[in-house]
Protein backbone atom coordinates (compact mmCIF):
# COMPACT_ATOMS: atom_id res chain seq x y z
CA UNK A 1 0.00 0.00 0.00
CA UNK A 2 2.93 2.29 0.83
CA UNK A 3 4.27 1.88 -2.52
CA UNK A 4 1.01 2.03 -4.39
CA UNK A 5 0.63 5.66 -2.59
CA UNK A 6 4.51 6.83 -3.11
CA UNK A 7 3.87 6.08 -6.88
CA UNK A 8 0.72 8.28 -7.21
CA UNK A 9 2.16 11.13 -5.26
CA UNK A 10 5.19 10.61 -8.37
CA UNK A 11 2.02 10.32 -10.98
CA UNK A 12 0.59 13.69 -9.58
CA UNK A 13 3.82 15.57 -9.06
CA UNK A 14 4.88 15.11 -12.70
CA UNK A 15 1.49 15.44 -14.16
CA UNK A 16 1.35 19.07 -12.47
CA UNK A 17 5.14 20.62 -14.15
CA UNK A 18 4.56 22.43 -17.03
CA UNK A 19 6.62 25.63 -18.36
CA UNK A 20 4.42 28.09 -16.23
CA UNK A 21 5.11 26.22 -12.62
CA UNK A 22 3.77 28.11 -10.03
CA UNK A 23 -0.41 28.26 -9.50
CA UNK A 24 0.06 31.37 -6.75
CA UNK A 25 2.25 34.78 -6.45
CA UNK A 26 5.53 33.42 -4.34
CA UNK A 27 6.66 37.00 -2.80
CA UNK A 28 10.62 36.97 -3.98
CA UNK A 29 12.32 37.92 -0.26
CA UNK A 30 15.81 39.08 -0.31
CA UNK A 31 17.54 35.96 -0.05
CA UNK A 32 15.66 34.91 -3.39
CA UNK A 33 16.72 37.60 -5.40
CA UNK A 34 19.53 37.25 -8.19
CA UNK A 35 22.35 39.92 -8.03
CA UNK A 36 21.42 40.26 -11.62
CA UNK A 37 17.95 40.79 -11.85
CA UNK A 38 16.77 40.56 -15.60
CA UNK A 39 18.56 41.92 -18.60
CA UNK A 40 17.07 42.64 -21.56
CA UNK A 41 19.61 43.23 -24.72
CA UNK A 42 17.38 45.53 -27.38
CA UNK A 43 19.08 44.21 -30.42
CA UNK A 44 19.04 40.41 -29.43
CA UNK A 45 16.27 39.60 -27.40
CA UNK A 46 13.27 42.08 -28.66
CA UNK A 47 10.37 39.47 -30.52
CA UNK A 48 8.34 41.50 -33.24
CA UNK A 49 6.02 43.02 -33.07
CA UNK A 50 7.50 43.99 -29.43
CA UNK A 51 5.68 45.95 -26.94
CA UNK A 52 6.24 49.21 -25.51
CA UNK A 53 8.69 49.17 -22.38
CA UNK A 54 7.57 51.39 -19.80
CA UNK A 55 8.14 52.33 -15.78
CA UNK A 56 5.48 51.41 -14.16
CA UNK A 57 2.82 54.01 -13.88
CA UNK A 58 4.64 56.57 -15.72
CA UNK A 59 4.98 58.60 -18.87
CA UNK A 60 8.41 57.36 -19.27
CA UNK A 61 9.78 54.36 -21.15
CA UNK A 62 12.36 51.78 -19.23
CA UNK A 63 16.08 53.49 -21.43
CA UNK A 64 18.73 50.54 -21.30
CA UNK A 65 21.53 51.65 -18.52
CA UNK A 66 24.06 54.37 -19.82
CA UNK A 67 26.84 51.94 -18.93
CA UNK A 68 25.56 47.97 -19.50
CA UNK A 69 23.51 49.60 -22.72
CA UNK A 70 21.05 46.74 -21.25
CA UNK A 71 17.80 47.67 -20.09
CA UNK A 72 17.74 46.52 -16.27
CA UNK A 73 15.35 45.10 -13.65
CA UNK A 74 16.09 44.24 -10.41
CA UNK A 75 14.40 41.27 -9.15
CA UNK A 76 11.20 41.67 -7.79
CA UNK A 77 10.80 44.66 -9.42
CA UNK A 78 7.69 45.13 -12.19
CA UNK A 79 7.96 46.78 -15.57
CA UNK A 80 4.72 47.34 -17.47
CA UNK A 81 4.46 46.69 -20.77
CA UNK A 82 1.70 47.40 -23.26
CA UNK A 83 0.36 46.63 -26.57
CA UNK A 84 -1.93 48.69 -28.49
CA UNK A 85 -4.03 45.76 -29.72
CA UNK A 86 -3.48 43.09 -27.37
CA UNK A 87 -0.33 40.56 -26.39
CA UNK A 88 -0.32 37.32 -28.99
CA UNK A 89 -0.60 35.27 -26.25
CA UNK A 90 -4.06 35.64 -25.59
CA UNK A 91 -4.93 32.02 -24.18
CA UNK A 92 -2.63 32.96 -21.00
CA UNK A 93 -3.53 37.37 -20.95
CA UNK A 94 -6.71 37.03 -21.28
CA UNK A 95 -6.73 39.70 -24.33
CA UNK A 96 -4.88 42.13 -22.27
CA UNK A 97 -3.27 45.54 -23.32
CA UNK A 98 -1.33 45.97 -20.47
CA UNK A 99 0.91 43.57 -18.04
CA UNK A 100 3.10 44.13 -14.95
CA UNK A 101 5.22 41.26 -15.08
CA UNK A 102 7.65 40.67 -12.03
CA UNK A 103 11.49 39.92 -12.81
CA UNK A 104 12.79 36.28 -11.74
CA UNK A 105 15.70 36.37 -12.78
CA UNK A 106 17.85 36.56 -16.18
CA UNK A 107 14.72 36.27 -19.11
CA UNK A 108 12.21 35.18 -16.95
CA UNK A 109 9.26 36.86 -15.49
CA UNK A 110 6.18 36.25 -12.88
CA UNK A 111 2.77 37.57 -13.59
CA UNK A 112 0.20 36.39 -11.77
CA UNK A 113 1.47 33.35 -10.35
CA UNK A 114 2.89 32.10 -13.59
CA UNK A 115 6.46 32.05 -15.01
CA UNK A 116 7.03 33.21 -18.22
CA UNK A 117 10.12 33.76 -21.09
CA UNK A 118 10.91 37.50 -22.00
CA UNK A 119 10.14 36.47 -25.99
CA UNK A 120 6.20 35.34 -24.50
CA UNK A 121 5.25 38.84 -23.97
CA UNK A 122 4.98 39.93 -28.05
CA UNK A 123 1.89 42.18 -29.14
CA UNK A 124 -0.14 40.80 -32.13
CA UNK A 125 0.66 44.11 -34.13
CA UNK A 126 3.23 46.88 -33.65
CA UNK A 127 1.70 49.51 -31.52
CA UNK A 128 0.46 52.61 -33.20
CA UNK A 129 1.22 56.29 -33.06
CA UNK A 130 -0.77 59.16 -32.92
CA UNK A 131 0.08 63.11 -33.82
CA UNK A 132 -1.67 65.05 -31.26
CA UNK A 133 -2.14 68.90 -31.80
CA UNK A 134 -1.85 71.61 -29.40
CA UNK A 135 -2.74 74.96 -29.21
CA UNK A 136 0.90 75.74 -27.91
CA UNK A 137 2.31 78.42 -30.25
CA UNK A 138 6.13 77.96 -31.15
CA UNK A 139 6.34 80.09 -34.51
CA UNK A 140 4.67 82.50 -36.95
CA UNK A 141 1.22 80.82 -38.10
CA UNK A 142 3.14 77.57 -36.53
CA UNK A 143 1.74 75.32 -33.79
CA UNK A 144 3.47 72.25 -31.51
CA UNK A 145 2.41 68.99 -32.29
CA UNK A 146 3.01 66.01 -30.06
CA UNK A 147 4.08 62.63 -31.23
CA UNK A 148 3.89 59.41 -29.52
CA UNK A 149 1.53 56.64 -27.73
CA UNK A 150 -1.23 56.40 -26.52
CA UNK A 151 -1.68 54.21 -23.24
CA UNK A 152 -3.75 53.23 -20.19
CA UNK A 153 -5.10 55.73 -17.44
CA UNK A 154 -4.65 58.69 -19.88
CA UNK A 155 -1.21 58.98 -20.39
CA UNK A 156 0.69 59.69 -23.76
CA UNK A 157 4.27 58.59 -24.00
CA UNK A 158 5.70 61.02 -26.00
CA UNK A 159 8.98 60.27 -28.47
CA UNK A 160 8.92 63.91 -29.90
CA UNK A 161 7.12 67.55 -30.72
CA UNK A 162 7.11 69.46 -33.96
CA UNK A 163 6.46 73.06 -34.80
CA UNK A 164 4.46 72.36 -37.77
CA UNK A 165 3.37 75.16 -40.34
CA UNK A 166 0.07 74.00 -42.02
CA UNK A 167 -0.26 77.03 -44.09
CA UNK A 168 2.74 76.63 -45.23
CA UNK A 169 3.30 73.07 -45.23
CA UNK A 170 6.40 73.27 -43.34
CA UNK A 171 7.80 71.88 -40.59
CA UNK A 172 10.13 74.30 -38.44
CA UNK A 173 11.80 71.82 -36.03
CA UNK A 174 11.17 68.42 -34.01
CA UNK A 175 12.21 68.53 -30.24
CA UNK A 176 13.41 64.97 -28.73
CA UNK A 177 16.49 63.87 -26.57
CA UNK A 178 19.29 61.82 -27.15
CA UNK A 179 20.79 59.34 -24.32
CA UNK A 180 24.30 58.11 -23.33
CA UNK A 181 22.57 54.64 -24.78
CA UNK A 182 20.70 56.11 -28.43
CA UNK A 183 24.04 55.18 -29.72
CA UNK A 184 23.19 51.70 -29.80
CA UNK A 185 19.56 52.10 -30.60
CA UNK A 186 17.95 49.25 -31.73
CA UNK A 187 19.15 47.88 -35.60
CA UNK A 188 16.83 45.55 -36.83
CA UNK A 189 13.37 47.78 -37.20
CA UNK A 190 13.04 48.42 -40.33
CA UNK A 191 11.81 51.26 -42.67
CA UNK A 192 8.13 51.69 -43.00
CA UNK A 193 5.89 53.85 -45.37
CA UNK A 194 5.45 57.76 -44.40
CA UNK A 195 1.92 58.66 -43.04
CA UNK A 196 0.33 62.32 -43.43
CA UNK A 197 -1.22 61.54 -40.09
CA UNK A 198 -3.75 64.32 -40.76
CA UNK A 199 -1.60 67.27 -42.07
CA UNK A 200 -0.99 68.06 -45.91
CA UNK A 201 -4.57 67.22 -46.62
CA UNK A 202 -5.81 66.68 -50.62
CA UNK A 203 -1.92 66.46 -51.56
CA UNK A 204 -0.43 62.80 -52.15
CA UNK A 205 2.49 63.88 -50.33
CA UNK A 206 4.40 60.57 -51.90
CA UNK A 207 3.77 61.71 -55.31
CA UNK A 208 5.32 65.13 -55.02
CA UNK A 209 8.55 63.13 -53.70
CA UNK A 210 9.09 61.12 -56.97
CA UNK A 211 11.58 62.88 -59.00
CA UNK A 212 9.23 62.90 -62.41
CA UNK A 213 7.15 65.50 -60.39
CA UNK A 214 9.44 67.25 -58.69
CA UNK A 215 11.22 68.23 -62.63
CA UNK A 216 7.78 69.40 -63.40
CA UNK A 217 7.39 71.71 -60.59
CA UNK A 218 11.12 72.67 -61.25
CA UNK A 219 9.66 73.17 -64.83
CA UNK A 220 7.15 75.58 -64.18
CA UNK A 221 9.48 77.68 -61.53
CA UNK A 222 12.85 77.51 -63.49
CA UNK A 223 11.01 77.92 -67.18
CA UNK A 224 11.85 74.65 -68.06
CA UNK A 225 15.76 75.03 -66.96
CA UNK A 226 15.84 72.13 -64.73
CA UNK A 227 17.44 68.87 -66.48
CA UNK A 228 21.09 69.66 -64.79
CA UNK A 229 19.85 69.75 -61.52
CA UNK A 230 18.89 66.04 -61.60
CA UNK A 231 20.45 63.06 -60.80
CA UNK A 232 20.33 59.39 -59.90
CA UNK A 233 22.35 60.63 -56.90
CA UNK A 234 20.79 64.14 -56.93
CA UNK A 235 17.06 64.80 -55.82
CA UNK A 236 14.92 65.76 -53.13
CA UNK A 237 14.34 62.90 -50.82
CA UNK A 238 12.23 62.66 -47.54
CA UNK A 239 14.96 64.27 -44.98
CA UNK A 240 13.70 63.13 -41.28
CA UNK A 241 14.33 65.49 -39.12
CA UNK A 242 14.28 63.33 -35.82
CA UNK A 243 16.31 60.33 -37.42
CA UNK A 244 14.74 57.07 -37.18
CA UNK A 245 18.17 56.08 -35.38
CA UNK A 246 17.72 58.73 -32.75
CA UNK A 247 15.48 56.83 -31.44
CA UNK A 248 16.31 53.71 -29.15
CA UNK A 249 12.93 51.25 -29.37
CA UNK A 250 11.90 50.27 -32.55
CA UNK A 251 8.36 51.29 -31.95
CA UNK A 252 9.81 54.87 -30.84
CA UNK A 253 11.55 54.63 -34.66
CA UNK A 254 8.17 54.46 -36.54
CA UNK A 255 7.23 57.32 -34.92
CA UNK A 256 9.33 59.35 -36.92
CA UNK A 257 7.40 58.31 -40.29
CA UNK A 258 5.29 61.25 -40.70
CA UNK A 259 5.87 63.87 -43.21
CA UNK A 260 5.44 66.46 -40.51
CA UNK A 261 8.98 65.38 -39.42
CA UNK A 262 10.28 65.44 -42.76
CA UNK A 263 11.43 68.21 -45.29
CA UNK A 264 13.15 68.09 -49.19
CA UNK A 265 16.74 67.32 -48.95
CA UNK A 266 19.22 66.46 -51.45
CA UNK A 267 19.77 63.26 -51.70
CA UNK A 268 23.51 63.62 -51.68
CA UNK A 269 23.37 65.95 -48.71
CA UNK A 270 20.67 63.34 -46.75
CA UNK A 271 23.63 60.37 -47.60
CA UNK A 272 26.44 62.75 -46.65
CA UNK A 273 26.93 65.39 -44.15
CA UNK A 274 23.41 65.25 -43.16
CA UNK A 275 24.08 61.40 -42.04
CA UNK A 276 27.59 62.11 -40.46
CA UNK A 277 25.89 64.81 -38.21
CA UNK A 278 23.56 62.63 -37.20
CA UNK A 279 26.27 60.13 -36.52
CA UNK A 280 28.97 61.88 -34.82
CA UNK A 281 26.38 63.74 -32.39
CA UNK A 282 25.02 60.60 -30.83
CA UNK A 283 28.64 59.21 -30.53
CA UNK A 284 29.81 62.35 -29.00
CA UNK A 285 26.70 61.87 -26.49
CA UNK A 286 27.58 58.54 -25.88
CA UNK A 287 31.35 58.72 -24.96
CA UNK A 288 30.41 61.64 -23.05
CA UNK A 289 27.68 59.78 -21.05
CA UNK A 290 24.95 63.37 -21.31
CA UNK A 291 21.24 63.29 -22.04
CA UNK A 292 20.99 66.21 -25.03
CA UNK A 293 18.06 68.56 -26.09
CA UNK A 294 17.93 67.99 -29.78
CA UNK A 295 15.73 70.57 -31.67
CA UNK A 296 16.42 69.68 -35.18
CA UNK A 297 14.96 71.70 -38.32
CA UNK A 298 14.95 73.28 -41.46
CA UNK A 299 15.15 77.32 -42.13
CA UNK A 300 14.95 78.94 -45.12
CA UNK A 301 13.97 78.21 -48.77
CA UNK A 302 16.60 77.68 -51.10
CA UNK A 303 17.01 78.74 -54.72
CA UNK A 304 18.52 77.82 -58.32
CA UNK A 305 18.68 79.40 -61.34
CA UNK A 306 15.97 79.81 -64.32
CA UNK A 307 16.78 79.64 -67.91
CA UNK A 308 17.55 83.80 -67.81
CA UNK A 309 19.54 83.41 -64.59
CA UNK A 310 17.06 84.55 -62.35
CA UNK A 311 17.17 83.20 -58.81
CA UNK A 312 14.16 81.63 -57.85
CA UNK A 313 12.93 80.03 -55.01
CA UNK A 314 11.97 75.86 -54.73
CA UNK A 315 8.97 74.45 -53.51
CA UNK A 316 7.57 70.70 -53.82
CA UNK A 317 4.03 72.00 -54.60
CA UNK A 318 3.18 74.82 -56.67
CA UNK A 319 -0.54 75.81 -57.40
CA UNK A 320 -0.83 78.84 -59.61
CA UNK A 321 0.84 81.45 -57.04
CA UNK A 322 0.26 79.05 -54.20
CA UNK A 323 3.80 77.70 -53.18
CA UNK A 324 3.78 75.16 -50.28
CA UNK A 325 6.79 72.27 -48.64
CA UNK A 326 9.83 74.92 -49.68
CA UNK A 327 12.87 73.33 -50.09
CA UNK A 328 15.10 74.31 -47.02
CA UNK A 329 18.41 76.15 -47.37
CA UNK A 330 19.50 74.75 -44.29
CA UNK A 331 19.00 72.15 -42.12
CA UNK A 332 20.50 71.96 -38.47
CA UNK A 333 20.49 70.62 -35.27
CA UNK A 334 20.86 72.49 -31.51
CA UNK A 335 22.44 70.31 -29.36
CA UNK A 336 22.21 70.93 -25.39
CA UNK A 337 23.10 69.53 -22.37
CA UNK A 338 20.75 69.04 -20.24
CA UNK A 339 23.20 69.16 -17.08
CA UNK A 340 25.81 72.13 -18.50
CA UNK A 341 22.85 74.05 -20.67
CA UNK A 342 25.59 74.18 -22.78
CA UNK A 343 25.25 74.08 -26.55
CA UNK A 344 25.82 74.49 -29.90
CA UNK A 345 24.08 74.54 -33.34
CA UNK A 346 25.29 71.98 -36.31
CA UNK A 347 24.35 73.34 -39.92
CA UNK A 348 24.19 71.69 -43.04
CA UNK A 349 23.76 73.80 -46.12
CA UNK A 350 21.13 71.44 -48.54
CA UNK A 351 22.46 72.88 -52.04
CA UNK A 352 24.69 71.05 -53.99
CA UNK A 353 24.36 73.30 -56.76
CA UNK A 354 25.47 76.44 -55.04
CA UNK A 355 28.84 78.45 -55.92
CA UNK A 356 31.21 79.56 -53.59
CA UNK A 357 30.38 83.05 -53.73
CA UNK A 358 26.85 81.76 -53.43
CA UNK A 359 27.79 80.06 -50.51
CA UNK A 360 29.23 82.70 -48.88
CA UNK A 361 26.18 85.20 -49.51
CA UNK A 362 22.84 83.70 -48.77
CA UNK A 363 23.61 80.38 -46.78
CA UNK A 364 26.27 81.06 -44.03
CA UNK A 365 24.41 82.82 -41.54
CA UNK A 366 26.11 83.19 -38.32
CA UNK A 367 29.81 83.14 -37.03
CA UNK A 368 31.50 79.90 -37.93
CA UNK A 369 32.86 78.43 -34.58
CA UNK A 370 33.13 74.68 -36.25
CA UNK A 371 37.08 73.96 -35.55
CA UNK A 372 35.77 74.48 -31.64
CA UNK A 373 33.69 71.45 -32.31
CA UNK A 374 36.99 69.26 -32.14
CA UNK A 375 34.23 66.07 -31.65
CA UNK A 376 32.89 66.38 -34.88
CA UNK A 377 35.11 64.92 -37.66
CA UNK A 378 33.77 65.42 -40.71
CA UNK A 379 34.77 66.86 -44.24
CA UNK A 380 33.17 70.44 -44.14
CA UNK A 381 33.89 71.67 -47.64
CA UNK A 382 32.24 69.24 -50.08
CA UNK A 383 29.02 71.36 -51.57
CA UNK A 384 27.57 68.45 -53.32
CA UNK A 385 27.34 66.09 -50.10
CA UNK A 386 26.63 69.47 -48.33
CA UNK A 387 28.63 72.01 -46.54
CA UNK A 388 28.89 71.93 -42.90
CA UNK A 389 29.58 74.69 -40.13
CA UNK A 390 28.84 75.33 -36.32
CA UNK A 391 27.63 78.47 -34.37
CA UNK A 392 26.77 79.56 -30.93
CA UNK A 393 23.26 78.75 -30.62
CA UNK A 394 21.90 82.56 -29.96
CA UNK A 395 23.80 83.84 -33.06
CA UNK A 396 22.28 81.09 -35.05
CA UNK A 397 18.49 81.90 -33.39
CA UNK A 398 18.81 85.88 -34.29
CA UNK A 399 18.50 85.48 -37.45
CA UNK A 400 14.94 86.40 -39.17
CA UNK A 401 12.36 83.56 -40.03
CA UNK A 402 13.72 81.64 -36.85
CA UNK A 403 11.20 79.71 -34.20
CA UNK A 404 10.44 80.95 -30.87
CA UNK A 405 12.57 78.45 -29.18
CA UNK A 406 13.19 80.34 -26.37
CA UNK A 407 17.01 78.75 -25.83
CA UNK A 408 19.18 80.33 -23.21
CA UNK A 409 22.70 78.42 -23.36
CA UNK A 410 25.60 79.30 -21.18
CA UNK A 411 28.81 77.92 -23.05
CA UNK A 412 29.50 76.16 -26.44
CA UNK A 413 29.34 72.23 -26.01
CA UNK A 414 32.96 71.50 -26.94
């Protein structure tokens, strides 16, 4: 009889493991917890479509650590995550939106008395943005627009703002930070489509991208004087403003899809200078170790001969004597320290058809203080892939035509 009961207790024991062992929350105590706590490595262990990574009842997503790059959780700690639609797993969340999982230890998590793998908790579709507009006032006939998630209890995690011209069709700058860790943002997301998310309405915005209909607009403004201006390496491409790789999440990184964050650039300006900027800044962060204001934008409209020589000015969209999306002469990006306040402003002249003297005239418009900037190494003279210089930020700002940013900087970030 004693064996006969020994053997069903076996029977019952094994019948009962499965992956998810527990059937009740076990409290983890101090001596439970792992040194370690979980780790979670954003280009290695992230399953698509992934959901967002947030602190726990915050606006704020869970950054990776400045120093592991990992995003950490102690043990016994939560993090919430959330899905827009719901988590795949729907059998075991119950066709949730939002969890609170509990870190174990390494990849594994405990949510309501179950144990479960980091790769488990994947949404059934990415998680979509939304462009929110405010009444917030941040240039001439030019409002702030918020960009971001949506998520429970009324809160909007936010990955940038634009000052957006709708009259205009123009977008003046998008606002963001960069982090010791955006350095080693996440690789794998790829590109997606760019969304009008309610702006530009009645225009295919796409259309007036392709280069067959930017020669006709050219056409009409340059009285047909436009065939040398063209290029398989020389058109006007969709220039983010806020990079995709500024971004650390992939989910943050299709945020920055919408044409409000976008303005013509030269293609051999967007693959050049435009890209090394971009590059050098968020290395310069990262050795560094700061956290950055970013307020990265376009000023001016640039211009290019007719047939008789006359300058004239380029737009994407011409309407009988309605011009709207100009095509920038510059584009830059202010760069602050959040800590210091110091900054500095990075400018990229988006003209590769410009002459020196040109140059010289209409597109340098502040005090050159680039060989200061010993952290950004870069060839500065090439006009086709874009000409690059540095000023203090309030000489750059006083010029006309410029947002109401409001900057007060004490020294140039060196």
């Amino acid at each position: 009889m004693r064996e006969l009961i020994l053997f069903l207790i076996q029977i019952i024991a094994f019948s009962s493991a499965r992956v998810h062992l527990s059937t009740t929350e076990i409290p983890l105590n101090k001596n439970q917890e792992s040194n370690e706590g979980c780790t979670i490595n954003i280009n290695k262990d992230l399953v698509e479509p992934q959901p967002l990574f947030i602190v726990p009842k915050t606006s704020s997503f869970w950054y990776p650590n400045e120093n592991s790059g990992l995003i950490e959780i102690p043990s016994g700690q939560q993090i919430e995550l959330f899905c827009a639609d719901t988590f795949e797993n729907t059998d075991s969340f119950q066709r949730k939106r939002q969890l609170l999982p509990t870190c174990v230890q390494g990849k594994t998590y405990q949510l309501k008395g179950e144990k479960y793998q980091l790769d488990e908790f994947t949404c059934k579709s990415h998680s979509r943005y939304y462009v929110k507009r405010t009444n917030t006032t941040c240039a001439e006939d030019s409002l702030l627009a918020q960009v971001g998630f949506n998520v429970t209890n009324g809160r909007f995690l936010k990955t940038m703002e634009i000052c957006h011209n709708e009259k205009r069709q123009m977008t003046h700058y998008s606002h963001y930070q960069l982090y010791p860790t955006s350095y080693n943002y996440q690789k794998s997301t790829g590109r997606i489509g760019f969304s009008k998310t309610g702006f530009y309405k009645g225009k295919d915005v796409n259309h007036l991208y392709t280069m067959n209909q930017q020669k006709k607009v050219f056409g009409k403004l340059l009285n047909d004087s436009y065939d040398n201006f063209f290029s398989k390496k020389q058109f006007l491409s969709r220039g983010h403003l806020s990079a995709k790789s500024d971004h650390i999440f992939g989910s943050q990184q299709r945020t920055t899809f919408t044409f409000i964050n976008a303005a013509p650039q030269w293609q051999g300006f967007n693959d050049g200078t435009w890209n090394t900027i971009e590059n050098e800044v968020k290395r310069f962060v990262s050795k560094k170790k700061l956290t950055v204001d970013c307020y990265t934008g376009a000023w001016g409209v640039s211009s290019l001969p007719d047939v008789n020589g006359t300058m004239k000015e380029l737009f994407l969209s011409v309407n009988g004597t309605n011009k709207q999306i100009p095509v920038p002469k510059l584009f830059y990006k202010i760069v602050i320290d959040v800590e210091s306040n110091n900054g500095v402003a990075l400018v990229g002249v988006n003209n590769p058809h410009l002459t020196q003297a040109q140059l010289k005239e209409d597109y340098i418009i502040c005090d050159d203080v680039s060989e200061e900037i010993s952290w950004m190494k870069m060839k500065r003279n090439n006009i086709a892939k874009g000409f690059y210089y540095a000023c203090e930020v309030q000489d750059f700002l006083s010029n006309d035509d410029m947002p109401k940013m409001n900057l007060t900087v004490n020294r140039l970030l060196v």
